[in-house]
Structures are given as structure tokens and as C-alpha cells.
Protein backbone atom coordinates (compact mmCIF):
# COMPACT_ATOMS: atom_id res chain seq x y z
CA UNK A 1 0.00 0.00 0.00
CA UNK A 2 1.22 3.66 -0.48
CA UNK A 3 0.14 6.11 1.53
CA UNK A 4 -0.10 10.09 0.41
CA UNK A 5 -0.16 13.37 2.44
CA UNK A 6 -0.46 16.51 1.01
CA UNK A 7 0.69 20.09 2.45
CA UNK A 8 1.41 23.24 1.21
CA UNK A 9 -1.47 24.71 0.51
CA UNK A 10 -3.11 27.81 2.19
CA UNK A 11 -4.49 31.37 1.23
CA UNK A 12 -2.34 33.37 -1.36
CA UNK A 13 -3.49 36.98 -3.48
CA UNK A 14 -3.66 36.52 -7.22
CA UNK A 15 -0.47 36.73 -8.77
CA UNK A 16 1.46 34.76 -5.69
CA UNK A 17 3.01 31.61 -5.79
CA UNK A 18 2.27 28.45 -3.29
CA UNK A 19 4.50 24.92 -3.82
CA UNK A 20 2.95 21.75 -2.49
CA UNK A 21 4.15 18.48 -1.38
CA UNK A 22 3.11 15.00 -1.10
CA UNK A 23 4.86 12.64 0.62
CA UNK A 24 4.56 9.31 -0.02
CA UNK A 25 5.43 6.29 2.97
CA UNK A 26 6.76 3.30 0.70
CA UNK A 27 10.25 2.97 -0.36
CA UNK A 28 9.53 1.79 -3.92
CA UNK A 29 8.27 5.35 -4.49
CA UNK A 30 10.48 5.53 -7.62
CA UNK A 31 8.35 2.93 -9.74
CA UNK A 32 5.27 4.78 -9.50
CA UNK A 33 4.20 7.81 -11.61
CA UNK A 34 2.67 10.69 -9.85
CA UNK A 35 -0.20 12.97 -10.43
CA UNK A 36 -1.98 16.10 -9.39
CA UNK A 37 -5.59 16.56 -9.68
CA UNK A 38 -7.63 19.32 -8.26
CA UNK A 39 -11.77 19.48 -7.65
CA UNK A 40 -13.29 23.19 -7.13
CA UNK A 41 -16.66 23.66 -5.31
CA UNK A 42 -19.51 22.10 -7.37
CA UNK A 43 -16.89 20.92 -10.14
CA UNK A 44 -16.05 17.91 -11.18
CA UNK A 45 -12.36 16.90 -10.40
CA UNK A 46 -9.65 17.79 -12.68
CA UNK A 47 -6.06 16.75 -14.12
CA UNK A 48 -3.86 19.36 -13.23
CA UNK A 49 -0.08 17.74 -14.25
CA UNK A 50 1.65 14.50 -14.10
CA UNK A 51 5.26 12.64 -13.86
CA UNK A 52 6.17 9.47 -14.68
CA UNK A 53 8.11 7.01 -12.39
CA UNK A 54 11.44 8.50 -13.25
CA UNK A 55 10.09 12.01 -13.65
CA UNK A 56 11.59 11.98 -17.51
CA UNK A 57 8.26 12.79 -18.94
CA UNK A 58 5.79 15.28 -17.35
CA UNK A 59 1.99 16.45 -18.61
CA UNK A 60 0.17 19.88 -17.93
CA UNK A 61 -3.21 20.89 -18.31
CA UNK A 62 -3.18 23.81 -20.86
CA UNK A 63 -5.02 25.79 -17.63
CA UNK A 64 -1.58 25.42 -16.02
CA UNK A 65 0.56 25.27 -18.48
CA UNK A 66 3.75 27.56 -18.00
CA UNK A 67 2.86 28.41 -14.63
CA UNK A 68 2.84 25.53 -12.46
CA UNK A 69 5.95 22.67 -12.51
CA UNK A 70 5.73 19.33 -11.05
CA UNK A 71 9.05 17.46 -9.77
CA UNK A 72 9.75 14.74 -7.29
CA UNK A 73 12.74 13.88 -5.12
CA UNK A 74 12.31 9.81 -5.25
CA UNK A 75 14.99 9.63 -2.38
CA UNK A 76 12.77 11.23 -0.22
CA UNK A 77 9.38 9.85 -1.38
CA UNK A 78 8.38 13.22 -2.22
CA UNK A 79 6.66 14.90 -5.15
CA UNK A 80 6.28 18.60 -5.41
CA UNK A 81 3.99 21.09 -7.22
CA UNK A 82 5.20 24.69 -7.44
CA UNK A 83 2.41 26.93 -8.08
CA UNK A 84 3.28 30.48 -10.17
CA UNK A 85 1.12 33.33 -11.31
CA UNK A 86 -1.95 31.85 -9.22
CA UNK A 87 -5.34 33.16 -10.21
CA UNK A 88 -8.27 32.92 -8.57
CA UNK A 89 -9.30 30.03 -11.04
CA UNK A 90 -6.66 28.22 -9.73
CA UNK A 91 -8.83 27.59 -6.39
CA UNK A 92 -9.56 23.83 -5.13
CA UNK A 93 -8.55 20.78 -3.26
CA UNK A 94 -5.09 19.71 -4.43
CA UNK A 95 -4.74 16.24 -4.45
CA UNK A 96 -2.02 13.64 -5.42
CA UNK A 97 -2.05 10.33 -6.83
CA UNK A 98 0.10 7.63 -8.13
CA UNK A 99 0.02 5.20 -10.28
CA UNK A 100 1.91 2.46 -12.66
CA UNK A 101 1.61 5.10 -15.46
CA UNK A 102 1.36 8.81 -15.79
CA UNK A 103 -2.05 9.80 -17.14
CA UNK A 104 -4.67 12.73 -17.42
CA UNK A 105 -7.31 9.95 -16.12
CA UNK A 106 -7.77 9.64 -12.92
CA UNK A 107 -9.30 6.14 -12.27
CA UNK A 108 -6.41 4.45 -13.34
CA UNK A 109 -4.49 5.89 -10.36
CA UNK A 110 -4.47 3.54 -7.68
CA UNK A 111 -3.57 5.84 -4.40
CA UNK A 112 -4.64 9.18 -3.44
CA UNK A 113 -3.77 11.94 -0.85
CA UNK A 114 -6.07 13.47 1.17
CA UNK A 115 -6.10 16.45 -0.26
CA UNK A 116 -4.50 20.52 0.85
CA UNK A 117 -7.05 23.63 0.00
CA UNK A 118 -5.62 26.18 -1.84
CA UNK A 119 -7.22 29.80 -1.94
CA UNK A 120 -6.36 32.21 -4.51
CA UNK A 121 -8.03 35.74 -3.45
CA UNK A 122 -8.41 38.64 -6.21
């Protein structure tokens, strides 16, 4: 089993930046690819960006595109997404989720993360 934890998140003005974490408790870390989704109030969840196990190959939504990066650390069970240029748009539950394979769809990740609000304020 892999286990997820997000942090990170919190309340930033438009135009601010915000980098969040999710640690993941299982040493084989490094053979799983990693995703962030995010869900906004009333909206349906959403693909945000994705790595694959060795973190050679990365996918953005076009909403995010430029402005936010994902990366992981797999010696410390850790992937990260930094968070530019937030906009208001930008607001939801964070969550992370891996996988065998990188992918924009979410049910074919197999562990999620709890989730860390972020708040973008105008």
C-alpha cells in the first residue's frame, strides 16, 4: 500500500506563488508515476499535471501550463507542485495520486492523498 499526504497549501493573493508536497510512505516510491488533480466547489475533479516514475516525462493541463511545474525527489518519497502566477481560477482541493503510469485519467491511479485547500483571493 502507499500512503499520500499533502501540504502546502493555504491562502495566497492573485499573482502569488504556493508549492505543495506529497509525501509518499513506501520505499519503492520511484516505480510509481505521480499525479496532481484538483476538484473546485460544485466541479467535477480535474487533471492538473503528471510525472512518470522516473520524472523523464511530465503532462500539464493547458489551464496550467507555463505556470505551475511538477518534480519529485524519489529519495525522499516526495513529489512537489510549485504553483506560479496563481489566479483565482486556480482555487480547489489539491490532491495527489500515483500510479503504474502517468495519465490525465484519474481512475487508473491507484492511491490518493487526502487532499490541501488552496485559496487564490483577487
Amino acid at each position: 500500500q502507499v500512503q499520500l499526504v499533502e501540504s502546502g497549501g493555504g491562502l495566497v493573493q492573485a499573482g502569488g506563488s504556493l508549492r505543495l508536497s506529497c509525501a509518499a510512505s513506501e520505499r519503492t516510491f520511484s516505480r510509481h508515476a505521480m499525479g496532481w488533480f484538483r476538484q473546485a466547489p460544485g466541479k467535477e475533479r480535474e487533471f492538473v499535471a503528471a510525472s512518470s516514475n522516473s520524472g523523464g516525462s511530465t503532462i500539464y493541463a493547458d489551464s496550467v501550463k507555463g505556470r505551475f511545474t511538477i518534480s519529485r525527489d524519489n529519495a525522499k518519497n516526495t513529489v512537489f507542485l510549485q504553483m506560479n502566477s496563481l489566479k483565482p481560477e486556480d482555487t480547489a482541493v489539491y490532491y495527489c495520486a500515483a500510479g503504474m503510469q502517468s495519465t490525465v485519467v484519474a481512475r487508473l491511479y491507484d492511491y490518493w492523498g487526502q487532499g490541501t485547500q488552496v485559496t487564490v483571493s483577487s
